[in-house]
N, C-alpha and C. Protein backbone atom coordinates (compact mmCIF):
# COMPACT_ATOMS: atom_id res chain seq x y z
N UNK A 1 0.85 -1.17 0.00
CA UNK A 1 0.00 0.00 0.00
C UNK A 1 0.90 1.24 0.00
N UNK A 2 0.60 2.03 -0.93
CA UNK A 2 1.22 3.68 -1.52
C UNK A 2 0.35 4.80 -1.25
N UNK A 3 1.07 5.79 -0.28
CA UNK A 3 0.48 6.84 -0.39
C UNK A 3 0.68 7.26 -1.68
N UNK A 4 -0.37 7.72 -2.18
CA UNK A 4 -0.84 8.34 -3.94
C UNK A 4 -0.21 9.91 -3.60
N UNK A 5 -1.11 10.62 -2.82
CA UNK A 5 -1.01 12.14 -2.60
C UNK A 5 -1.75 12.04 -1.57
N UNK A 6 -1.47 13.55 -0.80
CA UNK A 6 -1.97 14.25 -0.28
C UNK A 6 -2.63 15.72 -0.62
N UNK A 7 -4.08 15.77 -0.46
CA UNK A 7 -4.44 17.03 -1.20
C UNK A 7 -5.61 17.49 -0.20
N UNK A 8 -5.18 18.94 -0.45
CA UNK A 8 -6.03 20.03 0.79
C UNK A 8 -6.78 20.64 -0.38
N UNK A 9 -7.96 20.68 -0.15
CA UNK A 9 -8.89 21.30 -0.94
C UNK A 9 -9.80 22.13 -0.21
N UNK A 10 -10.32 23.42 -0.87
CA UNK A 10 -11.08 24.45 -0.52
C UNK A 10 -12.65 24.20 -0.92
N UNK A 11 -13.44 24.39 -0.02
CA UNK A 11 -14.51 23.87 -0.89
C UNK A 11 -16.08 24.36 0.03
N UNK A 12 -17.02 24.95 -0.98
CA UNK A 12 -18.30 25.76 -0.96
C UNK A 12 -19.86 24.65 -0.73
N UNK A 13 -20.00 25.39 0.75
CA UNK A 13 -21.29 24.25 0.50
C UNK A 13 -22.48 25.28 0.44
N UNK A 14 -22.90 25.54 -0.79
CA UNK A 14 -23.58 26.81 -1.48
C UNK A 14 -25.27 26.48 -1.21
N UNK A 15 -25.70 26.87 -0.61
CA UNK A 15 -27.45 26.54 0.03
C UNK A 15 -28.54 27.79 -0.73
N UNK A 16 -28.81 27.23 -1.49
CA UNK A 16 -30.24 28.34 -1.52
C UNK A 16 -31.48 28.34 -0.58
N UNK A 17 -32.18 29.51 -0.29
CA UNK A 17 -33.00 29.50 0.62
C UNK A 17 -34.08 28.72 0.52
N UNK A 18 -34.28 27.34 -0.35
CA UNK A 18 -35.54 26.60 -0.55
C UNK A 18 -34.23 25.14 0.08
N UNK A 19 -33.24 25.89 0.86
CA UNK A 19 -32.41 24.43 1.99
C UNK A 19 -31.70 23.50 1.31
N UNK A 20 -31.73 23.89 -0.10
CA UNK A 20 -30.83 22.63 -0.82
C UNK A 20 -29.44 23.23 -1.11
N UNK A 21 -29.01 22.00 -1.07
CA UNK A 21 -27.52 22.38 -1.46
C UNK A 21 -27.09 22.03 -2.77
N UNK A 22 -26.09 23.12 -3.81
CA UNK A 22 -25.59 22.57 -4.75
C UNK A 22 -24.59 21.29 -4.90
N UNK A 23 -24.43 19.93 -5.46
CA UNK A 23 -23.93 19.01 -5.29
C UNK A 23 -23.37 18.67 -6.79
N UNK A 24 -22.11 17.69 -6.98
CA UNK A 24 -21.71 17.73 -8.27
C UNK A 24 -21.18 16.08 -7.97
N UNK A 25 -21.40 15.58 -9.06
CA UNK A 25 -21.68 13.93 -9.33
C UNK A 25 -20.56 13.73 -9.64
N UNK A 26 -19.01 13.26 -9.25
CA UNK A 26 -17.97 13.59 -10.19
C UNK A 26 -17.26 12.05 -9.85
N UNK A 27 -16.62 11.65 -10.38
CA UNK A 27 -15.69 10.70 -10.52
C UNK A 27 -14.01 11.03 -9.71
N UNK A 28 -13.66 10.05 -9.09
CA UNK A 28 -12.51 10.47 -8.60
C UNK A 28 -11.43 10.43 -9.85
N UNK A 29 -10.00 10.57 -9.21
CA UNK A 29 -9.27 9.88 -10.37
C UNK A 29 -9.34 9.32 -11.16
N UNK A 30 -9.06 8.99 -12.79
CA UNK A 30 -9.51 8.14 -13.23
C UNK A 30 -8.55 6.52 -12.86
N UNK A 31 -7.21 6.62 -12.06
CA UNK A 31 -6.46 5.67 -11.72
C UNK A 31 -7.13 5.14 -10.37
N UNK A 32 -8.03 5.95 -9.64
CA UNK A 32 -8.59 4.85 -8.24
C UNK A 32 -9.31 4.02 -8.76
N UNK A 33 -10.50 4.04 -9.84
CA UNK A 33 -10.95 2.71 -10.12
C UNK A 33 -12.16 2.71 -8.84
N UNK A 34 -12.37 4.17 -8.24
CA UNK A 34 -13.56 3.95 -7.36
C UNK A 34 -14.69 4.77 -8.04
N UNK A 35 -16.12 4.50 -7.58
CA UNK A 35 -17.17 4.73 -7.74
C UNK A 35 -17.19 6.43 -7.86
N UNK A 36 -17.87 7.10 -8.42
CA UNK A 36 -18.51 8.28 -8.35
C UNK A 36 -19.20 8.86 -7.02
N UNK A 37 -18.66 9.77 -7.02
CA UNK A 37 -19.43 10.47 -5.40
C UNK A 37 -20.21 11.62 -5.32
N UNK A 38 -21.17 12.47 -4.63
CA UNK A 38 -21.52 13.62 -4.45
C UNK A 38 -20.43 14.53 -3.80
N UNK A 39 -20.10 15.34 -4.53
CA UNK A 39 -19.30 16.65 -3.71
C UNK A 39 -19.63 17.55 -3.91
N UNK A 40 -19.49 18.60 -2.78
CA UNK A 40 -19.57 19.96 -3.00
C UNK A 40 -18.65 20.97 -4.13
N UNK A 41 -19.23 21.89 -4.25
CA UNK A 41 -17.94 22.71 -5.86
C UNK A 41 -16.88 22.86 -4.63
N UNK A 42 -15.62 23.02 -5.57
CA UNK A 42 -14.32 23.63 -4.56
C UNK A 42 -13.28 22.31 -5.46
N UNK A 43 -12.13 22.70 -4.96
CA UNK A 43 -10.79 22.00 -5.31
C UNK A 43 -9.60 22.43 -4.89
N UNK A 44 -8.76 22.05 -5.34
CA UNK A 44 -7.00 22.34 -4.80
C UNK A 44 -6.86 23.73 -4.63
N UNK A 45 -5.82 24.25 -3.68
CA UNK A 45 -5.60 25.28 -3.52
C UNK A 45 -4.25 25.71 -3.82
N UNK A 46 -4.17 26.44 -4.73
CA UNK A 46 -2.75 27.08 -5.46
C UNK A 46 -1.81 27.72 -4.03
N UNK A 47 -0.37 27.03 -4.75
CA UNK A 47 0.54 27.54 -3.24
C UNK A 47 0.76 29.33 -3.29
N UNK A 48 0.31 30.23 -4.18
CA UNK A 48 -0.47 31.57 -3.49
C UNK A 48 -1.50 31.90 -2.58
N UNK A 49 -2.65 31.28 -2.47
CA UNK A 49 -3.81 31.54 -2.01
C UNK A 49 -3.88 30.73 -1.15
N UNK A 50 -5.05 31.51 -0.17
CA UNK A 50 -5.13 31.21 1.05
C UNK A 50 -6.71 30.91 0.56
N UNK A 51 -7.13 30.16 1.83
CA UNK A 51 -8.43 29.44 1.83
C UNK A 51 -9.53 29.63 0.75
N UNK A 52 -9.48 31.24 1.65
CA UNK A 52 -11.20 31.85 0.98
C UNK A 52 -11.04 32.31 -0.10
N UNK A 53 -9.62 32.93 -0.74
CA UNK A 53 -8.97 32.59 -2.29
C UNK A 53 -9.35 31.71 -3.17
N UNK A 54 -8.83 30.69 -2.60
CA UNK A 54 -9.31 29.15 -3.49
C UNK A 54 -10.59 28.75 -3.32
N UNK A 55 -11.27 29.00 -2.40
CA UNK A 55 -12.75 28.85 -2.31
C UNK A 55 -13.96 30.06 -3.56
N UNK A 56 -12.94 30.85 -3.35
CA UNK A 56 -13.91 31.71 -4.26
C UNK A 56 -13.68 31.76 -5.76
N UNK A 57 -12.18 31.47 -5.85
CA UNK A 57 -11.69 30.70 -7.41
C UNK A 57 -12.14 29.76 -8.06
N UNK A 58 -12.67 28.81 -7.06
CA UNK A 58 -13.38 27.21 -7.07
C UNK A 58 -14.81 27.73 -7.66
N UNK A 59 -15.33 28.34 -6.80
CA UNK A 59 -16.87 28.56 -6.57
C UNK A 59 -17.08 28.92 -8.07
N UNK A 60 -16.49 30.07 -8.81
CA UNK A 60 -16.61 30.42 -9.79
C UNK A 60 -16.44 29.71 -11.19
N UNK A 61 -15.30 28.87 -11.06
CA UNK A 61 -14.92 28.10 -12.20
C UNK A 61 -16.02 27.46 -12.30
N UNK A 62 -16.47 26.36 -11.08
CA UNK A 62 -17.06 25.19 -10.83
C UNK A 62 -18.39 25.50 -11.36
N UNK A 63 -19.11 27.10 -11.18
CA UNK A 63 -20.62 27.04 -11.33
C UNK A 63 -21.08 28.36 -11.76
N UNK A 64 -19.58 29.11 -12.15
CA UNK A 64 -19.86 31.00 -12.77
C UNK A 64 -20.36 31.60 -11.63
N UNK A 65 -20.57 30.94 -10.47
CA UNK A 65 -20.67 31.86 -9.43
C UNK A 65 -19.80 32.70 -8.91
N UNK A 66 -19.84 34.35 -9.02
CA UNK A 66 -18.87 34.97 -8.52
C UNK A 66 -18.95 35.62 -6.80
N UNK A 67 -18.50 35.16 -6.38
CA UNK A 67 -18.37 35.69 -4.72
C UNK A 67 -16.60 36.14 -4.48
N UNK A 68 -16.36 37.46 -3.83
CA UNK A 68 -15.42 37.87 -3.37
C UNK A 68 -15.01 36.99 -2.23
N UNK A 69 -13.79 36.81 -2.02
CA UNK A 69 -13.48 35.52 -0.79
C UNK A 69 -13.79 36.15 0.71
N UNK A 70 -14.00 37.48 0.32
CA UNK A 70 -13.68 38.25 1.79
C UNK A 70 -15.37 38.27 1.91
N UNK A 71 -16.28 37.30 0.99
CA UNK A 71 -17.61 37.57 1.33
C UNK A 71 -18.16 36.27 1.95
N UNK A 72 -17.32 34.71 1.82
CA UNK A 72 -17.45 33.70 1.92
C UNK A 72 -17.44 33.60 3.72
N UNK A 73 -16.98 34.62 4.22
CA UNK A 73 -16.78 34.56 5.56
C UNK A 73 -15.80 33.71 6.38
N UNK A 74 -15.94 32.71 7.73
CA UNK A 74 -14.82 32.20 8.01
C UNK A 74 -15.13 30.92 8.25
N UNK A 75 -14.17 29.83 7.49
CA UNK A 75 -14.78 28.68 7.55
C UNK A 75 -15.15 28.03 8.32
N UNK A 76 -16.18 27.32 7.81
CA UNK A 76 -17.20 26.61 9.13
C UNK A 76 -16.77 25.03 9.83
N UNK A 77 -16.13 24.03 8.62
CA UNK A 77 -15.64 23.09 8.73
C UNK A 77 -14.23 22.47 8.23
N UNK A 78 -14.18 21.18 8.49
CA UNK A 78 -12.54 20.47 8.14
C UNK A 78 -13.12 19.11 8.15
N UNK A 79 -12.48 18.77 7.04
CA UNK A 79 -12.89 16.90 7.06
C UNK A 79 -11.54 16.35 6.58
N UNK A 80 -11.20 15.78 7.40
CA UNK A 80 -9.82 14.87 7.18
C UNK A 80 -10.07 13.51 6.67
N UNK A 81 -9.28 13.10 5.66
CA UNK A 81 -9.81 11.70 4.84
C UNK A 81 -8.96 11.58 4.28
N UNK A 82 -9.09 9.72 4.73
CA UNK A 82 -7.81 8.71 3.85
C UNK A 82 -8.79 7.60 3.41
N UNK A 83 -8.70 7.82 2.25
CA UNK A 83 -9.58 7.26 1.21
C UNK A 83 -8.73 6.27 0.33
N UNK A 84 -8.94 4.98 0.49
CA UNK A 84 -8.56 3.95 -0.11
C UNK A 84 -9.15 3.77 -1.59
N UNK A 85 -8.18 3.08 -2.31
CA UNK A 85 -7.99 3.35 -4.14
C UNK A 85 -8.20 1.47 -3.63
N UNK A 86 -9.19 0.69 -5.05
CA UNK A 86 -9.05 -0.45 -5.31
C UNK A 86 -7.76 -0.97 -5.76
N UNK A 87 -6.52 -0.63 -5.79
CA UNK A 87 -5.76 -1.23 -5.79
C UNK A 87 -4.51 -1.63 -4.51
N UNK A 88 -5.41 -0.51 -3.55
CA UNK A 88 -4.37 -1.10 -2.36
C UNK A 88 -3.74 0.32 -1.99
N UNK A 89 -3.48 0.89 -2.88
CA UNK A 89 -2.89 2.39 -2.58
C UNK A 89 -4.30 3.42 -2.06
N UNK A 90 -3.93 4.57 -0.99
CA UNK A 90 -4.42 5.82 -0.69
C UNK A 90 -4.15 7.04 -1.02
N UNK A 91 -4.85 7.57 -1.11
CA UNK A 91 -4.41 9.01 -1.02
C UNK A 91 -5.52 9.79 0.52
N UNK A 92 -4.92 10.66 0.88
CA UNK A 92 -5.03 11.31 2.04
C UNK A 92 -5.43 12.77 1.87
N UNK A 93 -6.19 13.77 2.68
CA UNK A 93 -6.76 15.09 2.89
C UNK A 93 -7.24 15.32 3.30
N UNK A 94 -7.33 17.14 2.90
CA UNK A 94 -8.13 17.79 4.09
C UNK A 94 -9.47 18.54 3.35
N UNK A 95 -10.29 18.70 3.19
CA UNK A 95 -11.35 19.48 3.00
C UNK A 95 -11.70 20.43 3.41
N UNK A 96 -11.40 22.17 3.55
CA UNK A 96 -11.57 23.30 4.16
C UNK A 96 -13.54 23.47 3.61
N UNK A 97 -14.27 23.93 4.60
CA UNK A 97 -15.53 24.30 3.62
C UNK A 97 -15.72 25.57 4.69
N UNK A 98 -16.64 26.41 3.26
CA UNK A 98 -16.94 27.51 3.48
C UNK A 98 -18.55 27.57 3.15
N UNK A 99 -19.69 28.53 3.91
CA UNK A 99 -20.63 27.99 3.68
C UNK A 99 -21.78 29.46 3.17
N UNK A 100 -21.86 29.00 1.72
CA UNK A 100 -22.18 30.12 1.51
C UNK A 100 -24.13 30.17 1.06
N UNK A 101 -25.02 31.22 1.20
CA UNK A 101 -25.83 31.67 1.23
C UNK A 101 -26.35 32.37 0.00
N UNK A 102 -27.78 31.41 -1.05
CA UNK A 102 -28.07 32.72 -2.34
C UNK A 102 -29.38 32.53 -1.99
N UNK A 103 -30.08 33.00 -2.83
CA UNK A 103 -31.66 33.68 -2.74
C UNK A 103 -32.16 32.24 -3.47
N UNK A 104 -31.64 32.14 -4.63
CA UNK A 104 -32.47 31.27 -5.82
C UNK A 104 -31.57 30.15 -5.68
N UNK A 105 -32.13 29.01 -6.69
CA UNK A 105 -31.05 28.07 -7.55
C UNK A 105 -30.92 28.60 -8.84
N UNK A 106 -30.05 28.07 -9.23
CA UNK A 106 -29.63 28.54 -10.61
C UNK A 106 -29.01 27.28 -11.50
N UNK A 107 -28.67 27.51 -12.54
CA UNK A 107 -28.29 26.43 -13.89
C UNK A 107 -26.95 26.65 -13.53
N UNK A 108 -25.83 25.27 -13.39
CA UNK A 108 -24.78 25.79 -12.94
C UNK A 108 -24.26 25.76 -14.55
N UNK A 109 -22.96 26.98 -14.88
CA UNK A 109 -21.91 27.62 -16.27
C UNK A 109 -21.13 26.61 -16.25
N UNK A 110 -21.24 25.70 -16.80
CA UNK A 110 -19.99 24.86 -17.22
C UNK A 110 -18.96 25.44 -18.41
N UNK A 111 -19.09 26.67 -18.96
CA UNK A 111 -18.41 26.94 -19.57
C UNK A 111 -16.74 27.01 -18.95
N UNK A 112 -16.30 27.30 -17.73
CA UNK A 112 -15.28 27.51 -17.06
C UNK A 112 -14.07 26.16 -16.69
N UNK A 113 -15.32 25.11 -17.30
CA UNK A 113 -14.59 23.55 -16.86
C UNK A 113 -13.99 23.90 -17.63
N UNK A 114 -12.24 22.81 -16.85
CA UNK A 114 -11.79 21.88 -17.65
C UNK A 114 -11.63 20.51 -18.08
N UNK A 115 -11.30 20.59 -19.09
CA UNK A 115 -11.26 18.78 -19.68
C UNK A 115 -11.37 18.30 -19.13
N UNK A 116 -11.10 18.08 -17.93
CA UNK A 116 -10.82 16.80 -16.76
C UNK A 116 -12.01 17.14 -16.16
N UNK A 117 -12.91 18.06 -15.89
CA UNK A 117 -14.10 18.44 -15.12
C UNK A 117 -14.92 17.93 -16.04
N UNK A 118 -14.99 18.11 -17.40
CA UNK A 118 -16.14 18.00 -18.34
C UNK A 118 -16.35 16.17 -18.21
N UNK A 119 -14.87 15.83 -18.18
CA UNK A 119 -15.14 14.25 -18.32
C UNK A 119 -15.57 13.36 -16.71
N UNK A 120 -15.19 14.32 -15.86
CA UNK A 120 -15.41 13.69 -14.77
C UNK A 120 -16.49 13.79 -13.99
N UNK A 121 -16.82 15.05 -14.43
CA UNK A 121 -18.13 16.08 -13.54
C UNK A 121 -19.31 15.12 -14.18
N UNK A 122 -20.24 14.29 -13.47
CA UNK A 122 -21.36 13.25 -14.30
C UNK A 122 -22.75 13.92 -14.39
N UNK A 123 -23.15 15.00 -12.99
CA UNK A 123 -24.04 15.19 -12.84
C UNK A 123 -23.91 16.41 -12.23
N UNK A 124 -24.89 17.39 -11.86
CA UNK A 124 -24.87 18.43 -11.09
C UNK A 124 -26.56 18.68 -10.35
N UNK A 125 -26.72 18.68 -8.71
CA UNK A 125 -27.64 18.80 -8.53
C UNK A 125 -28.06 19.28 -7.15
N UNK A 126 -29.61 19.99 -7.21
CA UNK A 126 -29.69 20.73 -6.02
C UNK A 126 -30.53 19.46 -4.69
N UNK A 127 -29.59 19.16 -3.78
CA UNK A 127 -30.16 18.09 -2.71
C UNK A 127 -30.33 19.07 -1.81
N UNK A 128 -31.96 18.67 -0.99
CA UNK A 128 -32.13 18.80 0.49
C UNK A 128 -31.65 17.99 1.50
N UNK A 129 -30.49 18.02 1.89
CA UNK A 129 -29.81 16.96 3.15
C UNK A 129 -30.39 15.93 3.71
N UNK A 130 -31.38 15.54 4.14
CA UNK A 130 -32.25 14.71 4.51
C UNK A 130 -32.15 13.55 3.49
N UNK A 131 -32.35 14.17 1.77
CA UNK A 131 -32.88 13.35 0.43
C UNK A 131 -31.66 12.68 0.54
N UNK A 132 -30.38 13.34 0.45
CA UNK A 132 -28.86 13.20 -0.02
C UNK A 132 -28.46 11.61 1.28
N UNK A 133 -29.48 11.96 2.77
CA UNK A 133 -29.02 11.00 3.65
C UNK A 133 -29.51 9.65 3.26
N UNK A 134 -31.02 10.09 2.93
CA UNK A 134 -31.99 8.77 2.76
C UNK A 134 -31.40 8.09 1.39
N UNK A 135 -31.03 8.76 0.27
CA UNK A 135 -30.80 8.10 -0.99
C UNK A 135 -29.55 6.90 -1.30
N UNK A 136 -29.10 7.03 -0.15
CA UNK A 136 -27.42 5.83 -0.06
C UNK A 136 -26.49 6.10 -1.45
N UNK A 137 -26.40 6.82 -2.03
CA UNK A 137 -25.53 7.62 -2.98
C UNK A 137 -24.35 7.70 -2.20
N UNK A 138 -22.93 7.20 -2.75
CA UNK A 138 -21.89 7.95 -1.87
C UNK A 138 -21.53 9.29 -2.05
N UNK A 139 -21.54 10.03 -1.14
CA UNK A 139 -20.99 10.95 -0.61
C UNK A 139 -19.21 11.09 -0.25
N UNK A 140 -19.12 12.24 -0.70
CA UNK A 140 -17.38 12.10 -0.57
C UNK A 140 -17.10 13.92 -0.17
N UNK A 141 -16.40 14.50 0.68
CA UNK A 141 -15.54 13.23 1.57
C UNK A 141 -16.47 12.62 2.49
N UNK A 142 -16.24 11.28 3.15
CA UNK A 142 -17.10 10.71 4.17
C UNK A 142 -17.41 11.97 5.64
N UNK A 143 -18.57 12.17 5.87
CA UNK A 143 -18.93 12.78 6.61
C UNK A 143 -19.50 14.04 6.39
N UNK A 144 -19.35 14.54 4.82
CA UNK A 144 -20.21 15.59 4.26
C UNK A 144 -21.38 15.35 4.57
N UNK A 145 -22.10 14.33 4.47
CA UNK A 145 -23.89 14.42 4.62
C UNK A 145 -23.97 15.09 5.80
N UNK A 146 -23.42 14.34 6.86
CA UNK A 146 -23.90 14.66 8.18
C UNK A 146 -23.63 16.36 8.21
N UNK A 147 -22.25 16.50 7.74
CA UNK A 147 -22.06 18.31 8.01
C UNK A 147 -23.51 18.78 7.67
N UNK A 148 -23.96 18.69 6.12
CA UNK A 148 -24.97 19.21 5.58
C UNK A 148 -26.08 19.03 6.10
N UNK A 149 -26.29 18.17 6.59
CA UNK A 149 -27.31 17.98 7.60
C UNK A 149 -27.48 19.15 9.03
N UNK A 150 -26.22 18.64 9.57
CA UNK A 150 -25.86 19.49 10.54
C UNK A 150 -25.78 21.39 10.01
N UNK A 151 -25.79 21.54 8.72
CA UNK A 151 -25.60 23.02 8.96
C UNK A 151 -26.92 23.38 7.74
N UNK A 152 -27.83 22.97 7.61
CA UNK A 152 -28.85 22.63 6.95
C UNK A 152 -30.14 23.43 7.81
């Protein structure tokens, strides 16, 4: 067994006021060989930027949502995860989330993906926490539902 990487990611758990959260259907690596998960928008954080930087860089690419980082406020959670690959190897991280607040839902801009988003990203969708618990869909990182639940 090989540590793969370690990766700290910034990441938006974006709620419209009808309680759902935006969620994105994406595929891990294509070398883990694991299942597809629900995640929140967000990703890696460039060794310039600090949290709410990469959170608001994320937010935008991921869904054309533009939020200033200094509007995302101060993050609410941390999920630490070592997530096993079907071949025996892990990779390891951290999940920073920031929890942000809109009026409506909206059609998320995929124009901003890249290649690797377009092929990986499967689905995009607005869950009420409860639906996301009851539906046995994995969830990634482990313990997002409950956050969403919990800050729901």
């Amino acid at each position: 067994m090989a540590l793969i990487r370690h990766r700290e990611t910034a990441r938006i758990l974006l709620q419209a006021d009808s309680g759902r959260f935006l969620l994105l259907y994406s595929l891990w690596s294509p070398e883990s060989a694991l299942e597809p998960r629900w995640m929140s928008p967000g990703g890696g954080i460039e060794p310039s930027e600090d949290l709410q930087a990469a959170a608001s860089r994320e937010l935008m690419e991921e869904t054309g949502l533009i939020v200033p980082p200094e509007a995302l406020g101060p993050k609410v959670s941390e999920i630490e995860f070592n997530q096993l690959w079907k071949s025996g190897d892990y990779e390891t991280g951290i999940a920073h989330f920031f929890k942000f607040r809109i009026s409506q839902e909206f059609l998320v801009d995929r124009s901003m993906w890249t290649a690797e988003e377009h092929r990986d990203i499967l689905d995009v969708r607005w869950w009420f926490p409860e639906d996301l618990k009851a539906c046995g869909e994995t969830v990634g990182p482990p313990g997002l539902t409950d956050l969403l639940v919990e800050l729901g």
